[in-house]
Protein backbone atom coordinates (compact mmCIF):
# COMPACT_ATOMS: atom_id res chain seq x y z
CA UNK A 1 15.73 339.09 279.25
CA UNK A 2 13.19 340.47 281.38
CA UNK A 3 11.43 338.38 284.48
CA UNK A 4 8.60 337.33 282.80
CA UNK A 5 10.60 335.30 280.16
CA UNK A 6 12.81 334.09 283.24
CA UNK A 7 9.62 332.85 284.77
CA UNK A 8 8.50 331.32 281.56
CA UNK A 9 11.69 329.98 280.48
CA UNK A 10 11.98 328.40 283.94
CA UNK A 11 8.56 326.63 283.64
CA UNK A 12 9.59 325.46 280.33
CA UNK A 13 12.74 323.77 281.67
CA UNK A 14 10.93 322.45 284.35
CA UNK A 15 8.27 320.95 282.34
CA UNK A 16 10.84 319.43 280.52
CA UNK A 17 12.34 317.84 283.15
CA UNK A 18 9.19 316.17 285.10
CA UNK A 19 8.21 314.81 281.76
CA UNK A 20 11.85 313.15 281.53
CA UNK A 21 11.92 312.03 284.69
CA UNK A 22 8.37 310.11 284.24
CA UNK A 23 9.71 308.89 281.12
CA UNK A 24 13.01 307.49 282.98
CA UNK A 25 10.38 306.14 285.96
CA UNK A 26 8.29 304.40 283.47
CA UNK A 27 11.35 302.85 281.44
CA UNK A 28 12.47 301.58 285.00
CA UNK A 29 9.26 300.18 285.96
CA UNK A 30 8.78 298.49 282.45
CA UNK A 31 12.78 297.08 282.36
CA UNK A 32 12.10 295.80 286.48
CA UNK A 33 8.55 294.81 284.89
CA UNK A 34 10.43 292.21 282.01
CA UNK A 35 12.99 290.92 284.19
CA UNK A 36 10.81 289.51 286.51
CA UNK A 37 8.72 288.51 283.93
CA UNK A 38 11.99 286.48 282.40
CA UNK A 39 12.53 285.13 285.59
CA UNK A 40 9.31 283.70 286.23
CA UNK A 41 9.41 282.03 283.23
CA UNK A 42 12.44 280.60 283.96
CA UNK A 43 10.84 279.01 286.79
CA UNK A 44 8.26 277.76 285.24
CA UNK A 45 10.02 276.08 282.54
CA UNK A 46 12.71 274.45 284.83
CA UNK A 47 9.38 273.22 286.52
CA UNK A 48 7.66 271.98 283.86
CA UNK A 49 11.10 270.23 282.75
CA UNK A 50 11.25 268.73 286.01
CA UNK A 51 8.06 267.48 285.78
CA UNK A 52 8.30 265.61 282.57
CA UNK A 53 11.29 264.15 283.55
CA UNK A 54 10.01 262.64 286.74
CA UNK A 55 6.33 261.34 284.68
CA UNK A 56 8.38 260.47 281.86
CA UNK A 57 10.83 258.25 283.35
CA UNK A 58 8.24 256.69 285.70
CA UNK A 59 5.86 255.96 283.27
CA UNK A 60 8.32 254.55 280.92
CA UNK A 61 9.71 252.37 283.89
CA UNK A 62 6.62 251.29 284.36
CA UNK A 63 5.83 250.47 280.79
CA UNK A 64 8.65 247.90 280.75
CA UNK A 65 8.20 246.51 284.03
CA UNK A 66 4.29 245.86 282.54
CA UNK A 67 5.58 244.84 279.00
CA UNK A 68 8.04 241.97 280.39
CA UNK A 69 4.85 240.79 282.94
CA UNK A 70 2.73 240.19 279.80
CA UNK A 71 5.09 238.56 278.06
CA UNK A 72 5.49 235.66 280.10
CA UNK A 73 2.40 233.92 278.12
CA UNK A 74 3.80 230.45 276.90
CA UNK A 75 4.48 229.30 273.25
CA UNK A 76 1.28 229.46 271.12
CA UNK A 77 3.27 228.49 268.11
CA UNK A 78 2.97 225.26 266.60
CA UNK A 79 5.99 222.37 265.91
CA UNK A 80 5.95 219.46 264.19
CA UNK A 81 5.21 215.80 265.58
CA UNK A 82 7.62 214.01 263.77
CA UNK A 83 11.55 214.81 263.30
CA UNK A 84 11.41 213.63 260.00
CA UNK A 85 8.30 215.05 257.81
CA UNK A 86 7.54 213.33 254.90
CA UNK A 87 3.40 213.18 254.87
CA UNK A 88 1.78 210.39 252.56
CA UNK A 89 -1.58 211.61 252.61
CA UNK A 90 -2.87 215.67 253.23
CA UNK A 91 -6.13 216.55 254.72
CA UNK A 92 -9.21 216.21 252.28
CA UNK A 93 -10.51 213.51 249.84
CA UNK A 94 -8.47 210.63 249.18
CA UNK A 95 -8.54 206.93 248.51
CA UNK A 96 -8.01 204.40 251.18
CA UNK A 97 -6.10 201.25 249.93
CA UNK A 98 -6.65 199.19 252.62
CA UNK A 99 -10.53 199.99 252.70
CA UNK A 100 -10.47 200.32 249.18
CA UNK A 101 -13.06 203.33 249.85
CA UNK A 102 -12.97 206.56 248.75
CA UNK A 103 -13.58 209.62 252.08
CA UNK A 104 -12.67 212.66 253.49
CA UNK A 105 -9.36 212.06 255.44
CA UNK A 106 -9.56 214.61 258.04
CA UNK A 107 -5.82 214.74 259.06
CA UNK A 108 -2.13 214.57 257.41
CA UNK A 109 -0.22 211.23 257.58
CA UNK A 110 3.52 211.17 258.47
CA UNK A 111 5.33 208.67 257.32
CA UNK A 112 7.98 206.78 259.36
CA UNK A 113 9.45 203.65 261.28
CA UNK A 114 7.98 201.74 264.14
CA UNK A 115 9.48 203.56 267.15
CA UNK A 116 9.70 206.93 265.59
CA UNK A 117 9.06 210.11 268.45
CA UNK A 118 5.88 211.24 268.04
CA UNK A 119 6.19 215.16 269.76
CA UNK A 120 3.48 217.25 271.21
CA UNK A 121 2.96 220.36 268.97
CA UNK A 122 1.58 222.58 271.90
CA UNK A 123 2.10 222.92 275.67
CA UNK A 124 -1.57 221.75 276.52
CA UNK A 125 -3.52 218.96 278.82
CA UNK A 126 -3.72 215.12 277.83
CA UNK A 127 -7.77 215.10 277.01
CA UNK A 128 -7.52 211.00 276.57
CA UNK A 129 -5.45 208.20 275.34
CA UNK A 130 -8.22 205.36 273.65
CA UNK A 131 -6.51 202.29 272.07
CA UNK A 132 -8.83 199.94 269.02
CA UNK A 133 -6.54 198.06 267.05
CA UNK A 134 -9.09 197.98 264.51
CA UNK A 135 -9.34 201.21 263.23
CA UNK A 136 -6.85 203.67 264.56
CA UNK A 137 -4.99 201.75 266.93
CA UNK A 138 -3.84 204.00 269.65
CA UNK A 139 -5.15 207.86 269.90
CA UNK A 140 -3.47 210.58 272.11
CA UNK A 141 -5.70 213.19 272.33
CA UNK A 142 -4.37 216.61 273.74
CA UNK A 143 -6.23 219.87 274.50
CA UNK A 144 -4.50 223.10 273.86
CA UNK A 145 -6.12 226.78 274.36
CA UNK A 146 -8.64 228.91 272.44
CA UNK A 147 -11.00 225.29 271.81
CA UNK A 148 -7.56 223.84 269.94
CA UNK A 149 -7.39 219.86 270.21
CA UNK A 150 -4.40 218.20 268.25
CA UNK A 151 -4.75 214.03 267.90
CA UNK A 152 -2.04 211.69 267.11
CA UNK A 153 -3.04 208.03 266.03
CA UNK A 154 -1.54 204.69 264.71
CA UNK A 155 0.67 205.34 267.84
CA UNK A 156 2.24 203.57 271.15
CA UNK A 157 2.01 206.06 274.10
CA UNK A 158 4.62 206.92 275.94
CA UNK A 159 5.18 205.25 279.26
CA UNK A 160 3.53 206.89 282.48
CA UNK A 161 1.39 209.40 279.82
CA UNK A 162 -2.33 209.24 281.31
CA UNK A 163 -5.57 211.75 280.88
CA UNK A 164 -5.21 214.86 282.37
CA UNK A 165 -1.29 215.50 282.44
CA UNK A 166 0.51 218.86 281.20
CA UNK A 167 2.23 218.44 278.11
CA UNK A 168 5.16 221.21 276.56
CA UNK A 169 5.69 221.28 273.36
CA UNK A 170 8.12 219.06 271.98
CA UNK A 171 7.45 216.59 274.68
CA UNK A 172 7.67 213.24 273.39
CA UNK A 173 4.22 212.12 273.52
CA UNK A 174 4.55 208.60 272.27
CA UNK A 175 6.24 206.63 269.28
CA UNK A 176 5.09 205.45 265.45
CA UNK A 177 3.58 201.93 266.12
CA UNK A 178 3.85 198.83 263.66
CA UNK A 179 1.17 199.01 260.92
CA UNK A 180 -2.47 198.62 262.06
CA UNK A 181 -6.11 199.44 261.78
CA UNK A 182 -7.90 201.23 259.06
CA UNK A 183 -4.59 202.16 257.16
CA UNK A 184 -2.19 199.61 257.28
CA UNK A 185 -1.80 199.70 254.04
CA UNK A 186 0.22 202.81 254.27
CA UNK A 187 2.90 201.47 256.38
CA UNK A 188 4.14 202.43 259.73
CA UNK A 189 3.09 206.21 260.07
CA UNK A 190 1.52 209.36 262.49
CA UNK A 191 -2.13 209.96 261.47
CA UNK A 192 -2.21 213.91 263.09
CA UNK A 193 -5.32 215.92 262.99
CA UNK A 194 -6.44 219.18 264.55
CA UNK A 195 -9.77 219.84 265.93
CA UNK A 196 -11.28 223.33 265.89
CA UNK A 197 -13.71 223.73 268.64
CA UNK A 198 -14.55 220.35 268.08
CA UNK A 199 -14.41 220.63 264.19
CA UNK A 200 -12.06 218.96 261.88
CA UNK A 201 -9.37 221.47 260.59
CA UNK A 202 -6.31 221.29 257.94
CA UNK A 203 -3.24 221.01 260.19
CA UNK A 204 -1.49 222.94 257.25
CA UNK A 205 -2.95 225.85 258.78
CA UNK A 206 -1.13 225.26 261.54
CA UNK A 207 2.12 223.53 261.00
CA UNK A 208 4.85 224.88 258.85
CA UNK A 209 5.16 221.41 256.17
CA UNK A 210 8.03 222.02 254.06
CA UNK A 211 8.07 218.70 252.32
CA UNK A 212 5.31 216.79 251.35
């Protein structure tokens, strides 16, 4: 082999090896390039973890300690006024016996004894108490929320009960009083009606009457 294919075989091998040694630089610089990379990413999802956790659990916290605070509101449900129900006359038209007339009878009658408990269906605010003997005897008149009014006749009131005290429900309101007025015919009973924003309503809507 003469010098000149020395030289040329040297320039070769040389060639060679710069382009390997590039090759070997870049492969270094891309494998340093994707571990970092990795390792940021890491970091950012241990972050972002981190960061849910903390919003998460606060905001759920939160949540509850808001859901108990709104449900403090008191019972909007309804009871019944009498232990016992056994209703003699539903809400609509009907014939009075002791009138002898025929009308709308805007409320449900209970029947019962002289004495019974008569119970307020709703927390709410004693609107009145008005007593004629004539018609429907005794009225307790109570005033619940959202322009509800409940109104128990052919009652006694309960001792002490005057206009404008807080009633619960199930407070004993007053009892069933002896036969009187405009139905005495019926016997001893609860005349209940509910008012609507000041309009007559079926108290079926409201009450849960299993026997009629």
């Amino acid at each position: 082999m003469n010098d000149q294919e020395k030289k040329t075989k040297n320039k070769k091998l040389l060639t060679y090896y710069l382009i390997l040694g590039a090759c070997i630089l870049v492969l270094a610089a891309i494998a340093v390039a994707v571990t970092l990379s990795i390792t940021l990413n890491k970091d950012e999802v241990i972050d972002d973890g981190n960061d849910q956790v903390i919003d998460d659990g606060g905001n759920d916290d939160n949540d509850d300690g808001n859901d108990d605070s709104t449900d403090t509101s008191g019972d909007t449900t309804f009871g019944m006024p009498v232990e016992t129900v056994n209703a003699l006359n539903s809400y609509g038209f009907y014939h009075n016996t002791t009138l002898d007339k025929y009308y709308l009878h805007t409320g449900i009658d209970f029947a019962g004894a002289a004495g019974d408990e008569v119970y307020a269906v709703q927390g709410g605010t004693v609107e009145s108490i008005v007593t004629d003997p004539r018609l429907m005897g005794t009225t307790v008149t109570i005033a619940h929320e959202n322009g509800l009014k409940t109104v128990y006749s052919f009652v006694d009131a309960a001792e002490g009960l005057a206009a404008g005290d807080k009633v619960e429900k199930g407070d004993v309101i007053a009892t069933v009083a002896e036969p009187m007025g405009q139905e005495y015919k019926d016997g001893a009973h609860l005349h209940f009606e509910i008012f609507l924003n000041d309009k007559a309503v079926d108290p079926e809507e409201y009450l849960d009457i299993d026997e009629k």
